[in-house]
N, C-alpha and C. Protein backbone atom coordinates (compact mmCIF):
# COMPACT_ATOMS: atom_id res chain seq x y z
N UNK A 1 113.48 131.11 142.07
CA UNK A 1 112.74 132.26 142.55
C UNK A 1 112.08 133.02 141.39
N UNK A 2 112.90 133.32 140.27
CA UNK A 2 112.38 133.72 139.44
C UNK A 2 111.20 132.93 138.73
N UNK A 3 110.57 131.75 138.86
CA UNK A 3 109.46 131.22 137.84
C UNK A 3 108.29 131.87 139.33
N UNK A 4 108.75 131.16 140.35
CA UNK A 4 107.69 131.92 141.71
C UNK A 4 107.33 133.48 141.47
N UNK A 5 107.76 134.17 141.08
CA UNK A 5 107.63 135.34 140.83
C UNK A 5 106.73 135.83 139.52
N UNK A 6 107.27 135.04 138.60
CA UNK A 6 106.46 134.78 137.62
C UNK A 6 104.80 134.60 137.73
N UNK A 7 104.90 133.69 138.64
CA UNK A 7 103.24 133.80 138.86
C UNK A 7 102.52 134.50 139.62
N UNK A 8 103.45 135.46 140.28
CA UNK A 8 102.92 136.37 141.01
C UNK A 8 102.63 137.43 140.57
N UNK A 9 103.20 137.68 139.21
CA UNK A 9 103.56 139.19 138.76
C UNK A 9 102.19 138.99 137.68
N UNK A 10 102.43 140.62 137.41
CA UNK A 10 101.58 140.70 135.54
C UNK A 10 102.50 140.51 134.75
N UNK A 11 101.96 140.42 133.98
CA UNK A 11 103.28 140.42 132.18
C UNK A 11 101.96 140.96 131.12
N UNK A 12 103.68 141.37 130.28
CA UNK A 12 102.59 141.74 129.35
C UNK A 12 102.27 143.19 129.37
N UNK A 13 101.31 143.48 128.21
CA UNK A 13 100.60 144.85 128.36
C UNK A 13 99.75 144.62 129.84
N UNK A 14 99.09 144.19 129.94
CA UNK A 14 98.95 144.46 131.55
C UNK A 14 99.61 145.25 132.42
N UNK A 15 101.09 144.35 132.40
CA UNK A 15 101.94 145.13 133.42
C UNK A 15 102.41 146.36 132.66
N UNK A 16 102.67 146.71 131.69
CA UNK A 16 103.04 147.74 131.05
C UNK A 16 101.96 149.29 131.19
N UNK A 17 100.38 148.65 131.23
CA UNK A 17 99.61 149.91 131.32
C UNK A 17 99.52 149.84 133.24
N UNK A 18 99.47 149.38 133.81
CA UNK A 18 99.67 149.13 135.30
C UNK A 18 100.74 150.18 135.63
N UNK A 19 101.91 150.05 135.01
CA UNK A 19 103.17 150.44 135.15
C UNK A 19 102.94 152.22 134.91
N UNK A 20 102.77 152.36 133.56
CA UNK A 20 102.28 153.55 132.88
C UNK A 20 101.66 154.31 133.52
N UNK A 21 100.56 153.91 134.35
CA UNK A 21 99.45 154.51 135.17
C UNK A 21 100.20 154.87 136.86
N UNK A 22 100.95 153.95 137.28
CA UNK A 22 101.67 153.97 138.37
C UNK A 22 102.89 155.35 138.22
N UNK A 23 103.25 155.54 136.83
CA UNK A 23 104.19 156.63 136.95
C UNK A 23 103.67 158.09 136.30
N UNK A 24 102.54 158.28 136.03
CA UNK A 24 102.06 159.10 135.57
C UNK A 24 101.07 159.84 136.99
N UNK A 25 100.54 158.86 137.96
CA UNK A 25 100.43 159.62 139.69
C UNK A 25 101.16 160.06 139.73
N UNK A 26 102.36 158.94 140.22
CA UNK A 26 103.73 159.49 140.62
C UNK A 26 104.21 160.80 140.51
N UNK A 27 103.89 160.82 139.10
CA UNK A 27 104.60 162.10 138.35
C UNK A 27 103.72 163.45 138.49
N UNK A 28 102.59 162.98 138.96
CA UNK A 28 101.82 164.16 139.31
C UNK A 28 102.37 164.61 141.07
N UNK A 29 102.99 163.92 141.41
CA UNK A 29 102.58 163.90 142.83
C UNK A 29 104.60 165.02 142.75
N UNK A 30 105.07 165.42 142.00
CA UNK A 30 106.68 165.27 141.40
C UNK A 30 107.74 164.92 142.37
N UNK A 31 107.18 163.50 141.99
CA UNK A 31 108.42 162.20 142.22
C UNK A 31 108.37 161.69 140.96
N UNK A 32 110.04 160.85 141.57
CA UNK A 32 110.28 159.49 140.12
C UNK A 32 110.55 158.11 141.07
N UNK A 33 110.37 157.17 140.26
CA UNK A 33 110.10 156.02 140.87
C UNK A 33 111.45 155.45 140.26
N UNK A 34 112.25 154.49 141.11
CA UNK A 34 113.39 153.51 140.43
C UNK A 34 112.70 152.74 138.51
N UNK A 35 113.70 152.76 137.76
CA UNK A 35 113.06 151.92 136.73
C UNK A 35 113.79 150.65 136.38
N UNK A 36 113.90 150.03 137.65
CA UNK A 36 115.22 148.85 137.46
C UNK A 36 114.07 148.35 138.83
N UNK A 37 114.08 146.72 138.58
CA UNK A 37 113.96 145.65 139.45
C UNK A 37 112.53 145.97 140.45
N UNK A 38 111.51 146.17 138.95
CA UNK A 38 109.79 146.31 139.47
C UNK A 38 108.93 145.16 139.39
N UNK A 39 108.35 145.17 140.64
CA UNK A 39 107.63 143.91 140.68
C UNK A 39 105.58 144.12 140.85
N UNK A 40 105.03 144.42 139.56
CA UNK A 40 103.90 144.67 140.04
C UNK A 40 102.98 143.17 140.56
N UNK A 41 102.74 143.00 141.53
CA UNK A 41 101.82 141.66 142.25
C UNK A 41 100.58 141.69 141.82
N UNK A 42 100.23 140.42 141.60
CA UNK A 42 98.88 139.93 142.25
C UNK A 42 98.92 138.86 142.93
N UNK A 43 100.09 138.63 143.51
CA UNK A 43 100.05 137.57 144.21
C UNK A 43 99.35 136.11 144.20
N UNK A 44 99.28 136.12 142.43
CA UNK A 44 98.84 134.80 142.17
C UNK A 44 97.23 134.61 142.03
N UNK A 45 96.70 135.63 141.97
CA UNK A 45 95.23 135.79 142.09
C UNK A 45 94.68 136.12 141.39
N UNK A 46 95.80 136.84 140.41
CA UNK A 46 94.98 137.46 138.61
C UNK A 46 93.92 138.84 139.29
N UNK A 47 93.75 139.42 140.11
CA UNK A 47 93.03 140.08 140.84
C UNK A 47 93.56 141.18 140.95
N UNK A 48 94.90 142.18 139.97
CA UNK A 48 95.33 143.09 140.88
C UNK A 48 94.90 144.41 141.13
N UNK A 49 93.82 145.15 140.75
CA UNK A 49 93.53 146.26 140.62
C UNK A 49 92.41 146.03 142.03
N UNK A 50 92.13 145.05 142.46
CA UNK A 50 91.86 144.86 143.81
C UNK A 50 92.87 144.09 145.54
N UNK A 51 93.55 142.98 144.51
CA UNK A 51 94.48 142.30 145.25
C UNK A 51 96.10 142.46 144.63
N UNK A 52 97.03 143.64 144.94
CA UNK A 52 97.88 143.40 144.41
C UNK A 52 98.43 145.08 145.09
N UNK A 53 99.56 145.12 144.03
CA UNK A 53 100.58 146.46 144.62
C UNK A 53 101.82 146.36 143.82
N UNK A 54 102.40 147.60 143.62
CA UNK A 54 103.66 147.33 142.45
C UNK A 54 105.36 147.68 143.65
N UNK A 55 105.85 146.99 143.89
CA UNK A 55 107.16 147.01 144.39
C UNK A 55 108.04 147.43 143.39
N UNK A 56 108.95 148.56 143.82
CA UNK A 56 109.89 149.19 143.15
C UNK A 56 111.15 148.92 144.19
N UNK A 57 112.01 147.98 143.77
CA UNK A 57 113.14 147.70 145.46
C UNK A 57 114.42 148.41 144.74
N UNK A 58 114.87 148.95 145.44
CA UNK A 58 115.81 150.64 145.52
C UNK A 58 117.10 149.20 146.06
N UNK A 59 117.03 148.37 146.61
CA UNK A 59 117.97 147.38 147.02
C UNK A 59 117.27 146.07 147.91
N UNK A 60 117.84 144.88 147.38
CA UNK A 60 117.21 143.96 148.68
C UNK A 60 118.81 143.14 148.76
N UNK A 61 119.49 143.70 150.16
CA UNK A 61 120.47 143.12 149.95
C UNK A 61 120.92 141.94 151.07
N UNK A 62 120.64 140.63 150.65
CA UNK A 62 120.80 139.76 151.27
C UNK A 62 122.03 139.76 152.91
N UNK A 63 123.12 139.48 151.68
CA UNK A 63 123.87 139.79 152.19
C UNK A 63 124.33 140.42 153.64
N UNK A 64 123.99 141.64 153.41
CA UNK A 64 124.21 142.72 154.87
C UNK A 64 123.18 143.00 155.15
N UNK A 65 122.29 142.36 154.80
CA UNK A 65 120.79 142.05 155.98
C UNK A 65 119.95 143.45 156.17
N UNK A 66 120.41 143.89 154.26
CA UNK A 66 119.06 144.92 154.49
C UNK A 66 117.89 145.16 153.22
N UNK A 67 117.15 146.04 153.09
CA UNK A 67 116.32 146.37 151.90
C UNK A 67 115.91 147.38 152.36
N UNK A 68 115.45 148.18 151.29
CA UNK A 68 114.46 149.24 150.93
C UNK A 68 113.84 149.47 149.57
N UNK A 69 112.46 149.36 149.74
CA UNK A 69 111.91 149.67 148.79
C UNK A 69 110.63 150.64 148.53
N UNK A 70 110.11 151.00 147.30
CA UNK A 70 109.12 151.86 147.76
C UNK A 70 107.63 150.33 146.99
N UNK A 71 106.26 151.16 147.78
CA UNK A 71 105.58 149.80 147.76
C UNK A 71 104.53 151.14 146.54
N UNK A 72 104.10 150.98 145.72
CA UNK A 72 103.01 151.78 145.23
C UNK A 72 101.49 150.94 145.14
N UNK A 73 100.27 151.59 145.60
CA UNK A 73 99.09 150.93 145.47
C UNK A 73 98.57 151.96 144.69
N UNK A 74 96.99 151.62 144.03
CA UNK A 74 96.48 152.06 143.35
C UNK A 74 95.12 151.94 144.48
N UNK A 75 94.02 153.19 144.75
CA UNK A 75 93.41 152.94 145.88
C UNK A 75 92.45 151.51 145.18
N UNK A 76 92.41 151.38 146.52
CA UNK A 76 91.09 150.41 146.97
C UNK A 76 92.00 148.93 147.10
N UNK A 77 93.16 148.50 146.45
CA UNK A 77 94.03 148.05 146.44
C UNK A 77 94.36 147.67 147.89
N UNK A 78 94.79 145.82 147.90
CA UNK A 78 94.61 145.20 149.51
C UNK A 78 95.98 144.44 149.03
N UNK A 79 96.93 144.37 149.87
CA UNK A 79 97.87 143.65 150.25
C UNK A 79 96.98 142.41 151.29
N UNK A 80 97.35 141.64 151.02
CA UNK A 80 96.41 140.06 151.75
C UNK A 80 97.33 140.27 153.13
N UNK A 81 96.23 139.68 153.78
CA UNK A 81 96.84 139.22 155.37
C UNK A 81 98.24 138.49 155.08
N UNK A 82 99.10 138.21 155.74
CA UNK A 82 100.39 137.87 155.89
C UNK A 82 101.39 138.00 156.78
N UNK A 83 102.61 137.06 157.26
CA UNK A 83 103.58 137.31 158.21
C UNK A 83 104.86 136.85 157.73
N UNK A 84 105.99 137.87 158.22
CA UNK A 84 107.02 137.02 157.78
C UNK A 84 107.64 136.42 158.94
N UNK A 85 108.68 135.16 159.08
CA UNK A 85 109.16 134.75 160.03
C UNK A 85 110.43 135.61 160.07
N UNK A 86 111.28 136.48 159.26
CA UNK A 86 112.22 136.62 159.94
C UNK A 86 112.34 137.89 159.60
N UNK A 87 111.41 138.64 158.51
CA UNK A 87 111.73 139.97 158.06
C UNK A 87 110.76 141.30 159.11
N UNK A 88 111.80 141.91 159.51
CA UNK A 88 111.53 143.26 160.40
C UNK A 88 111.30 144.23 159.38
N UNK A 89 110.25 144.82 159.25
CA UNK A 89 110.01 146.01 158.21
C UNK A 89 109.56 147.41 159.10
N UNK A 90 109.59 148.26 158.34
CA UNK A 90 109.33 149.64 158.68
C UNK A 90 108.79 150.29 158.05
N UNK A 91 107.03 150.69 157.80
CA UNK A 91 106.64 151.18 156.85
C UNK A 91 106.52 152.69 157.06
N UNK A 92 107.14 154.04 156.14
CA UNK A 92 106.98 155.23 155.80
C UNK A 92 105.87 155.60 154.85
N UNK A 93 104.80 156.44 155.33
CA UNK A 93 103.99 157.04 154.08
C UNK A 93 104.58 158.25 153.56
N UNK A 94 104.97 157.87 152.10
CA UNK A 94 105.55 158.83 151.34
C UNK A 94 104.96 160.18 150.70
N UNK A 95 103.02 159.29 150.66
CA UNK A 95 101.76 160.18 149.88
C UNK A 95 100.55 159.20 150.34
N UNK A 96 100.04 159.81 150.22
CA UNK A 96 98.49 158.82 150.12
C UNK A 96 97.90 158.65 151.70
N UNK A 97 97.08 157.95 151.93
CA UNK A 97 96.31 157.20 153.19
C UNK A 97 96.07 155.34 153.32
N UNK A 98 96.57 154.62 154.00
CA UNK A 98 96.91 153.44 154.26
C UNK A 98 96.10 152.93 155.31
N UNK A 99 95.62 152.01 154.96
CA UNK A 99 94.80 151.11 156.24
C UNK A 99 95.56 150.20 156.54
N UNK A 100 96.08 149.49 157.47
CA UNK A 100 96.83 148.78 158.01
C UNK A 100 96.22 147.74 159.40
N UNK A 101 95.77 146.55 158.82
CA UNK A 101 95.02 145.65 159.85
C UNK A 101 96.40 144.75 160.42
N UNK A 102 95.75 144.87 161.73
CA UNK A 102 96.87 144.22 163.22
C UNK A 102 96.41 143.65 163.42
N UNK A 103 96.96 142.15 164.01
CA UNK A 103 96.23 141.40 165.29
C UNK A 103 95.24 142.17 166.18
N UNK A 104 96.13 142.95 166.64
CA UNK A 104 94.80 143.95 167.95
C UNK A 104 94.33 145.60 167.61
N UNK A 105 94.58 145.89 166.18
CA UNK A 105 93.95 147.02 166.36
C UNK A 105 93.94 147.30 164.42
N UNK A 106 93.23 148.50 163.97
CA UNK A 106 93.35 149.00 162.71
C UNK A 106 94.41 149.98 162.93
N UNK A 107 94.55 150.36 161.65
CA UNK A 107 95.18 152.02 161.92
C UNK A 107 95.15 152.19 160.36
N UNK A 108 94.82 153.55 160.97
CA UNK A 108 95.05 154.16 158.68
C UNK A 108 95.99 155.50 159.13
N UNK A 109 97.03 155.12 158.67
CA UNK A 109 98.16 155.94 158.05
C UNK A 109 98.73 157.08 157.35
N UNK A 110 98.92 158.07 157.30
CA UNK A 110 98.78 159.16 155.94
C UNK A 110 100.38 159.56 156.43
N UNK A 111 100.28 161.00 155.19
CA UNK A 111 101.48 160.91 155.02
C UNK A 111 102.29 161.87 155.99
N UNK A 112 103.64 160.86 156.08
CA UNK A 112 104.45 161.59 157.02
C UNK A 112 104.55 160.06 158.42
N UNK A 113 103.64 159.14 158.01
CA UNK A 113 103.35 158.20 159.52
C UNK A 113 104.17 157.29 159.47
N UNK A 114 104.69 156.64 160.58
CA UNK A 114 105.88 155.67 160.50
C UNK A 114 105.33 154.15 160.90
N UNK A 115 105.02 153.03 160.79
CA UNK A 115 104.76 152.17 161.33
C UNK A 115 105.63 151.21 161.77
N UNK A 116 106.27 150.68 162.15
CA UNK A 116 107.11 149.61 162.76
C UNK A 116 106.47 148.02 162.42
N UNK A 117 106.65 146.77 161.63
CA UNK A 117 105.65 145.72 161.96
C UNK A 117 107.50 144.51 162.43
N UNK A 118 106.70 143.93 163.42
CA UNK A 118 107.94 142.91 163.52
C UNK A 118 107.27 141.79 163.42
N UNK A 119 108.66 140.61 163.10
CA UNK A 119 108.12 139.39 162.57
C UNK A 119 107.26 138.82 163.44
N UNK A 120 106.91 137.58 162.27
CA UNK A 120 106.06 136.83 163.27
C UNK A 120 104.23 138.11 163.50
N UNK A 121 104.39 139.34 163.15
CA UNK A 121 103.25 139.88 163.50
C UNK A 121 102.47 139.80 161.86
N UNK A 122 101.28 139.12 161.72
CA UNK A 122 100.34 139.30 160.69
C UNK A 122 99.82 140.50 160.56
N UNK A 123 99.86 140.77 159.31
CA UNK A 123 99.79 142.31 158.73
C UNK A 123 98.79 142.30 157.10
N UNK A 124 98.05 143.40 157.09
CA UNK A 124 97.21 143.33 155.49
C UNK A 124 96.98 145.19 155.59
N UNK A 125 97.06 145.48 154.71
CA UNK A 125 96.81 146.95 154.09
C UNK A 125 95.99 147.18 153.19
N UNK A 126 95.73 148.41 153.20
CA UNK A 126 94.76 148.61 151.88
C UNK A 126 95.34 149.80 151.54
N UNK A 127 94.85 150.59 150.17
CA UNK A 127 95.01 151.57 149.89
C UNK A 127 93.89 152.51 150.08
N UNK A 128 93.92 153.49 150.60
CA UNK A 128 92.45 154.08 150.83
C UNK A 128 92.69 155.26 150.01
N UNK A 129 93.58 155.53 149.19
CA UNK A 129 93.50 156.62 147.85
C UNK A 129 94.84 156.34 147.63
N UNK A 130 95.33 156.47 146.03
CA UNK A 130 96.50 155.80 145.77
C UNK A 130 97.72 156.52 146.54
N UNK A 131 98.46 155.57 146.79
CA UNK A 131 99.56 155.62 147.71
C UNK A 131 100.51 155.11 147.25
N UNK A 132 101.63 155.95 148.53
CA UNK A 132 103.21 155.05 147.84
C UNK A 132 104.04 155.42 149.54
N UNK A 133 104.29 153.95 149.79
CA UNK A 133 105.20 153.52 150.81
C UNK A 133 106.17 152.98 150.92
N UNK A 134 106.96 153.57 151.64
CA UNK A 134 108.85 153.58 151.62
C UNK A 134 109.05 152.35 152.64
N UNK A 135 109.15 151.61 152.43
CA UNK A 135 109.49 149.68 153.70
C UNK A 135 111.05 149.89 153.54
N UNK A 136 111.51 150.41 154.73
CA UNK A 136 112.84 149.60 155.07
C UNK A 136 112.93 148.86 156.08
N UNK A 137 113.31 147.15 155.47
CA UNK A 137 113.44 146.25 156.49
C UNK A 137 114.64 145.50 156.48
N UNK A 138 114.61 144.07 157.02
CA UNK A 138 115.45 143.07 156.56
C UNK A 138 115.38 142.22 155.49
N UNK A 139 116.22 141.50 154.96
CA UNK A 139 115.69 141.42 153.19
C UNK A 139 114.78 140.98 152.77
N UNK A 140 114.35 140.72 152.20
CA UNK A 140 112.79 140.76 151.31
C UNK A 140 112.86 139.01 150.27
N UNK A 141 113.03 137.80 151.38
CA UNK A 141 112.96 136.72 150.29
C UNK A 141 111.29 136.25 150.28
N UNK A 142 111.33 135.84 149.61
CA UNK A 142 109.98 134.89 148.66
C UNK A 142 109.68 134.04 149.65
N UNK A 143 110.33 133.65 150.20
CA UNK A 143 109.89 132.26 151.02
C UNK A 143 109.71 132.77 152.50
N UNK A 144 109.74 133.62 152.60
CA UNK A 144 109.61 134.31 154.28
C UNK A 144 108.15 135.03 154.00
N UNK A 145 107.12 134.91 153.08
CA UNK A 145 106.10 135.50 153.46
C UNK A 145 105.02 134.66 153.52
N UNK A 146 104.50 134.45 154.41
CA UNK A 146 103.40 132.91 154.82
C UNK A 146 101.84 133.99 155.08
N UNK A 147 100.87 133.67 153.97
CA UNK A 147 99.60 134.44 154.01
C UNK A 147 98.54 133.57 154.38
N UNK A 148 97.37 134.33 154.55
CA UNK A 148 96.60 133.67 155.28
C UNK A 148 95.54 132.82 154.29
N UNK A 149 96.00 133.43 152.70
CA UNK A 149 95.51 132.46 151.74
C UNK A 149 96.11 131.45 151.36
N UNK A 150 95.76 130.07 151.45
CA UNK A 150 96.32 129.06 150.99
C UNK A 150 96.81 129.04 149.68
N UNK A 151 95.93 129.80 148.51
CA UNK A 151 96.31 130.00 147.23
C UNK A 151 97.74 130.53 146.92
N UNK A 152 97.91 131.20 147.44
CA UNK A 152 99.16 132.43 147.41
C UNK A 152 100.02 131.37 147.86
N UNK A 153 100.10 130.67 149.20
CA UNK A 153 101.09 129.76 149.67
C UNK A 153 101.45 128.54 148.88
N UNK A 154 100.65 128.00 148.26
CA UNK A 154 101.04 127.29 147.51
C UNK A 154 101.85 127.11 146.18
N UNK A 155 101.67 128.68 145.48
CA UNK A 155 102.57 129.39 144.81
C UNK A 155 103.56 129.58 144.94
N UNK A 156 103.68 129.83 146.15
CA UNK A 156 105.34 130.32 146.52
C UNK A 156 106.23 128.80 147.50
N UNK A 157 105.22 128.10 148.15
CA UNK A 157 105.91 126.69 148.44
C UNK A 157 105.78 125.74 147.97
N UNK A 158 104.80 125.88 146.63
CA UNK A 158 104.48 124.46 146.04
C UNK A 158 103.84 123.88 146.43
């Protein structure tokens, strides 16, 4: 899991000024973000200041079949179409405004809004001014997220 991840993530000063910039909103907004077990994405696309989002997971615990994490975007910032087969999530807006594309409808989000997505339902977001969203679902593996880009899938299934 860890080399899969690897190619998903930044490294590097990249991820370091990504990071920097992600807690210095934050810090305007006065919150603190976890500084243990951050995952900023591009989901394999080298693209992230358009295709990507930084995961901060507060816990993903297999085990007793739960997680929470907070999701931070930077606006304009798109989470790709995607579904999981077995993970139930719950998205909270913590700050910001969220676009959120459904099978049958849009919705943009702000703060205070709760969304519900269950499996099996294809889901893509955007950031429509930088944001930060609280997902508590069921756990959060690598191999439960099937996108509608082949690129990305092949990354994560080979």
């Amino acid at each position: 899991m860890k080399d899969i991840l690897s190619k998903l993530e930044l490294s590097g000063a990249e991820r370091e000024e990504a990071l920097n910039m992600c807690r210095k909103i934050v810090s305007s907004w006065g919150l603190k973000l976890p500084e243990f077990d951050v995952s900023p994405l591009h989901f394999g696309l080298n693209d992230f200041y358009h295709i990507g989002e930084i995961e901060f997971n507060i816990n993903n615990n297999v085990k007793e079949g739960y997680c929470g994490k907070f999701i931070f975007m930077f606006k304009n910032q798109i989470c790709p179409m995607h579904f999981h087969r077995k993970k139930h999530e719950t998205f909270f807006i913590v700050k910001g405004k969220v676009e959120m594309k459904l099978p049958d409808k849009t919705v943009v989000l702000k703060q205070g809004d709760v969304l519900p997505i269950s499996q099996e339902t294809k889901h893509e977001f955007k950031a429509l001014e930088d944001s930060l969203i609280l997902e508590s679902s069921k756990p959060d593996l690598v191999d439960d997220s099937i996108f509608d880009d082949e690129r990305i899938n092949r990354i994560i299934f080979g």
